[in-house]
N, C-alpha and C. Protein backbone atom coordinates (compact mmCIF):
# COMPACT_ATOMS: atom_id res chain seq x y z
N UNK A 1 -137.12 -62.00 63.53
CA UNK A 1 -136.96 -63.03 62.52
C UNK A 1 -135.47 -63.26 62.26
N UNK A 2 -134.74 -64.20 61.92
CA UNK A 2 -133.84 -64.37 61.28
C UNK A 2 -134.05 -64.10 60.23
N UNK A 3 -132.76 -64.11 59.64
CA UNK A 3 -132.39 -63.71 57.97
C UNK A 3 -133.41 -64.33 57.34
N UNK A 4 -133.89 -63.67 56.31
CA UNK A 4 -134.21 -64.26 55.10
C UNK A 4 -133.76 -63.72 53.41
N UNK A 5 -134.71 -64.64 52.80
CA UNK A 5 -133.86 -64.51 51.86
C UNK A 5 -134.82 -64.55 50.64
N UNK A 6 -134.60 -63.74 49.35
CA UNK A 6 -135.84 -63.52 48.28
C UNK A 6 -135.84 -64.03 47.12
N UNK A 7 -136.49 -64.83 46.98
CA UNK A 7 -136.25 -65.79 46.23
C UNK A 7 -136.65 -65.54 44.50
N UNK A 8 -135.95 -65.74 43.94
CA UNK A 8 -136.92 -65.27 42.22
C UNK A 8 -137.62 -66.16 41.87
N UNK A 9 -138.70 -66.18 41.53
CA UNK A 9 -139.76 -66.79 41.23
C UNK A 9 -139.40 -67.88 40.45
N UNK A 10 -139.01 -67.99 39.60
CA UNK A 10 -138.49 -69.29 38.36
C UNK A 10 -138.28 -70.33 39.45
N UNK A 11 -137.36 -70.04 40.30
CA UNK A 11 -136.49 -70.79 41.72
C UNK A 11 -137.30 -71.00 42.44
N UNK A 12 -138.49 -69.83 42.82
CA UNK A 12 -139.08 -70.74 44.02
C UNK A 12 -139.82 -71.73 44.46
N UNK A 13 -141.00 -71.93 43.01
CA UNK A 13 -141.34 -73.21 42.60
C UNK A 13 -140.47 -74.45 42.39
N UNK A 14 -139.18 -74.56 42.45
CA UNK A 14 -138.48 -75.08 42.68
C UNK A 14 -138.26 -75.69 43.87
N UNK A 15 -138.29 -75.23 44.85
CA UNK A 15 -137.60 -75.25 46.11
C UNK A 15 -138.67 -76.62 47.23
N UNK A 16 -138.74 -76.51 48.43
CA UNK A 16 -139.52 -77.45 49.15
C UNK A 16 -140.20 -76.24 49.92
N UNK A 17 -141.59 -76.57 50.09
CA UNK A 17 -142.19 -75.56 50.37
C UNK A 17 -142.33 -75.57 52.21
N UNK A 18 -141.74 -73.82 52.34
CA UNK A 18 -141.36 -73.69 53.79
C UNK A 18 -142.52 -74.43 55.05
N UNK A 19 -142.20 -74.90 56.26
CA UNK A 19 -143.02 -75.35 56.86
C UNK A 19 -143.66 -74.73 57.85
N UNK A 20 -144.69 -74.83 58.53
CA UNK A 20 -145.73 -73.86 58.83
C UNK A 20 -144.67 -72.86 60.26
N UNK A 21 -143.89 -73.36 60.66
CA UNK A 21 -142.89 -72.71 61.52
C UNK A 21 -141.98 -71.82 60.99
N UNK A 22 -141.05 -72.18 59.74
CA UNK A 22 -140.92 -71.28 59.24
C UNK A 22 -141.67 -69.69 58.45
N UNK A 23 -142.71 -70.30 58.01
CA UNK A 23 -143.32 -69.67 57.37
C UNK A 23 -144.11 -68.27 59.09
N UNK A 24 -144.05 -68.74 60.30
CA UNK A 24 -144.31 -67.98 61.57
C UNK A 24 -142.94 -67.07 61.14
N UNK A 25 -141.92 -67.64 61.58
CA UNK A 25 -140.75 -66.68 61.49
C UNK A 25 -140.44 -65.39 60.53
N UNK A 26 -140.63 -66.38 59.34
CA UNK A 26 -140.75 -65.23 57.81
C UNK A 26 -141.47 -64.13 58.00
N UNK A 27 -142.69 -64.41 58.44
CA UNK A 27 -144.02 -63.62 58.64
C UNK A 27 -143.66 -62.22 59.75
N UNK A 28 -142.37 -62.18 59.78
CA UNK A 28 -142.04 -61.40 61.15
C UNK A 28 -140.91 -60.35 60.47
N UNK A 29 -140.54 -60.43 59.33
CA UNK A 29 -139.15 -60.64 58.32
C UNK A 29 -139.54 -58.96 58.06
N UNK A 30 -138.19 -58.15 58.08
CA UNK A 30 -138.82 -56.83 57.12
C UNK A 30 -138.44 -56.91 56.21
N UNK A 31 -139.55 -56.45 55.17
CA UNK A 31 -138.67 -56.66 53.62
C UNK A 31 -139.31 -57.47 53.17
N UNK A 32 -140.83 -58.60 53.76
CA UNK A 32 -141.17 -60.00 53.11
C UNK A 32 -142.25 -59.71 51.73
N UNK A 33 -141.51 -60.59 50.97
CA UNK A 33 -142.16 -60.73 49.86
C UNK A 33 -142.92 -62.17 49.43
N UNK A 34 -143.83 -62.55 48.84
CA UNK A 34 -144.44 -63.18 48.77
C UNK A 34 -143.24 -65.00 48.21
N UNK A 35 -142.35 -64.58 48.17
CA UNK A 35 -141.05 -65.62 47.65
C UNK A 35 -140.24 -65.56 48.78
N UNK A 36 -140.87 -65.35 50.30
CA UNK A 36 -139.65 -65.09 50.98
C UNK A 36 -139.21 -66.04 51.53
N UNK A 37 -137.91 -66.84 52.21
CA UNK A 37 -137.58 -67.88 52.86
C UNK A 37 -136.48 -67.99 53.81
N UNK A 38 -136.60 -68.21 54.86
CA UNK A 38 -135.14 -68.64 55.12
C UNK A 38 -134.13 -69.09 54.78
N UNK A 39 -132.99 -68.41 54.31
CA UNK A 39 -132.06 -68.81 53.72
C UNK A 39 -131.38 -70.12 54.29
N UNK A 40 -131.26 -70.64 55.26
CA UNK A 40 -130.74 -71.89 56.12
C UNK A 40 -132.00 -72.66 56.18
N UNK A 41 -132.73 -72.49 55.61
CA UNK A 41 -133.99 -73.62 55.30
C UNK A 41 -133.63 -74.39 53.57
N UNK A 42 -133.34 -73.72 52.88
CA UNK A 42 -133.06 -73.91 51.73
C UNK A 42 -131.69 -75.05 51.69
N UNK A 43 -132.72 -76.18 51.08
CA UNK A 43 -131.70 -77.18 50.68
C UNK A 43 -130.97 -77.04 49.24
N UNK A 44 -129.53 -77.22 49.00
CA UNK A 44 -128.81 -77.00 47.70
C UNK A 44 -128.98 -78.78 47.24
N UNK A 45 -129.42 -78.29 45.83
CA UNK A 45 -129.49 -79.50 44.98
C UNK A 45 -128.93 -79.32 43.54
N UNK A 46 -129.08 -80.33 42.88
CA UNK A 46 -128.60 -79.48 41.54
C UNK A 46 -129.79 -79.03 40.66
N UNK A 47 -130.98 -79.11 41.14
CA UNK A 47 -132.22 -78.68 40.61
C UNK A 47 -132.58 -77.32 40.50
N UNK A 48 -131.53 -77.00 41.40
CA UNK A 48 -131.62 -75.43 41.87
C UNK A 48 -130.41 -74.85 41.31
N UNK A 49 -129.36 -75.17 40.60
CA UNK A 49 -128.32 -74.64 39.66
C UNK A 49 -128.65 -73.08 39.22
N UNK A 50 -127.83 -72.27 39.68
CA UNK A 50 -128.32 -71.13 39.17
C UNK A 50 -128.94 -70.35 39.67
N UNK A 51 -129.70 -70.54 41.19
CA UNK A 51 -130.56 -70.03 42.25
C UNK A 51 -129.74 -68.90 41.93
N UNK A 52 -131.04 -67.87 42.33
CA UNK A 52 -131.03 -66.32 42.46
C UNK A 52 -131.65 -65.98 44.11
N UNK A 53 -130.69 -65.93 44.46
CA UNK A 53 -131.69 -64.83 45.69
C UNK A 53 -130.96 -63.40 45.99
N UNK A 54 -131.89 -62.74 46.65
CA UNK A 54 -131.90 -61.38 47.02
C UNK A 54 -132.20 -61.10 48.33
N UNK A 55 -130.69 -60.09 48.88
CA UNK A 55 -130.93 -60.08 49.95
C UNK A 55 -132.09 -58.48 50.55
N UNK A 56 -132.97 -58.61 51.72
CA UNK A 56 -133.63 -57.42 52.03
C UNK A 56 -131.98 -56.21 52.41
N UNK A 57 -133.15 -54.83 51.79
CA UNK A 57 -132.16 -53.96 51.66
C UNK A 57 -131.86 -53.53 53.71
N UNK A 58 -132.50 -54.55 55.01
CA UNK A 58 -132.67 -53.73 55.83
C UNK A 58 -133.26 -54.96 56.91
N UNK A 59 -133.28 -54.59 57.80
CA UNK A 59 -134.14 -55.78 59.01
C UNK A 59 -134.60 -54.63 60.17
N UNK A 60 -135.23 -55.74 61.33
CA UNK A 60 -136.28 -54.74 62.33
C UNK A 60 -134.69 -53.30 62.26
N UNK A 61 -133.46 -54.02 63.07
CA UNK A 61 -132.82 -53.33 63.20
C UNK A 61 -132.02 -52.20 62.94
N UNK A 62 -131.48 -52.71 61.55
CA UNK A 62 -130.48 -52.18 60.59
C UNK A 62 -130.63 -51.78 58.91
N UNK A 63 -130.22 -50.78 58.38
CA UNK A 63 -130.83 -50.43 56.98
C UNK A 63 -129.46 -50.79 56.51
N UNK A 64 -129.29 -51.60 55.15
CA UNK A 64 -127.98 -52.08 54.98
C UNK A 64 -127.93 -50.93 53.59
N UNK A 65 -126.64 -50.87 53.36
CA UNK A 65 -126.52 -50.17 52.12
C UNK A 65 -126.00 -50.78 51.32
């Protein structure tokens, strides 16, 4: 998977909801939480002022500290 990215809930109802390709990729993600997204899917608007995301502590590969 590429990066993703965790979205806080307030925000994610916000957002445009990922498309069935992304949502393949995510599905592959370590770390996925039910708010999860590609971070380079995510369009900046000003609707989204204030976005919170969170990055996974780790991927297939690497445990980040």
């Amino acid at each position: 998977c590429t990066w993703h990215d965790i979205v806080e809930h307030g925000f994610y109802e916000a957002l445009e909801p990922p498309s069935e390709g992304e949502e393949d990729m995510v599905d592959l993600a370590f770390g996925l939480t039910l708010t999860s997204l590609l971070g380079c899917q995510i369009t900046v608007t000003e609707d989204i002022d204030g976005l919170v995301l969170r990055v996974p502590t780790g991927s297939r590969n690497v445990l980040l500290g």
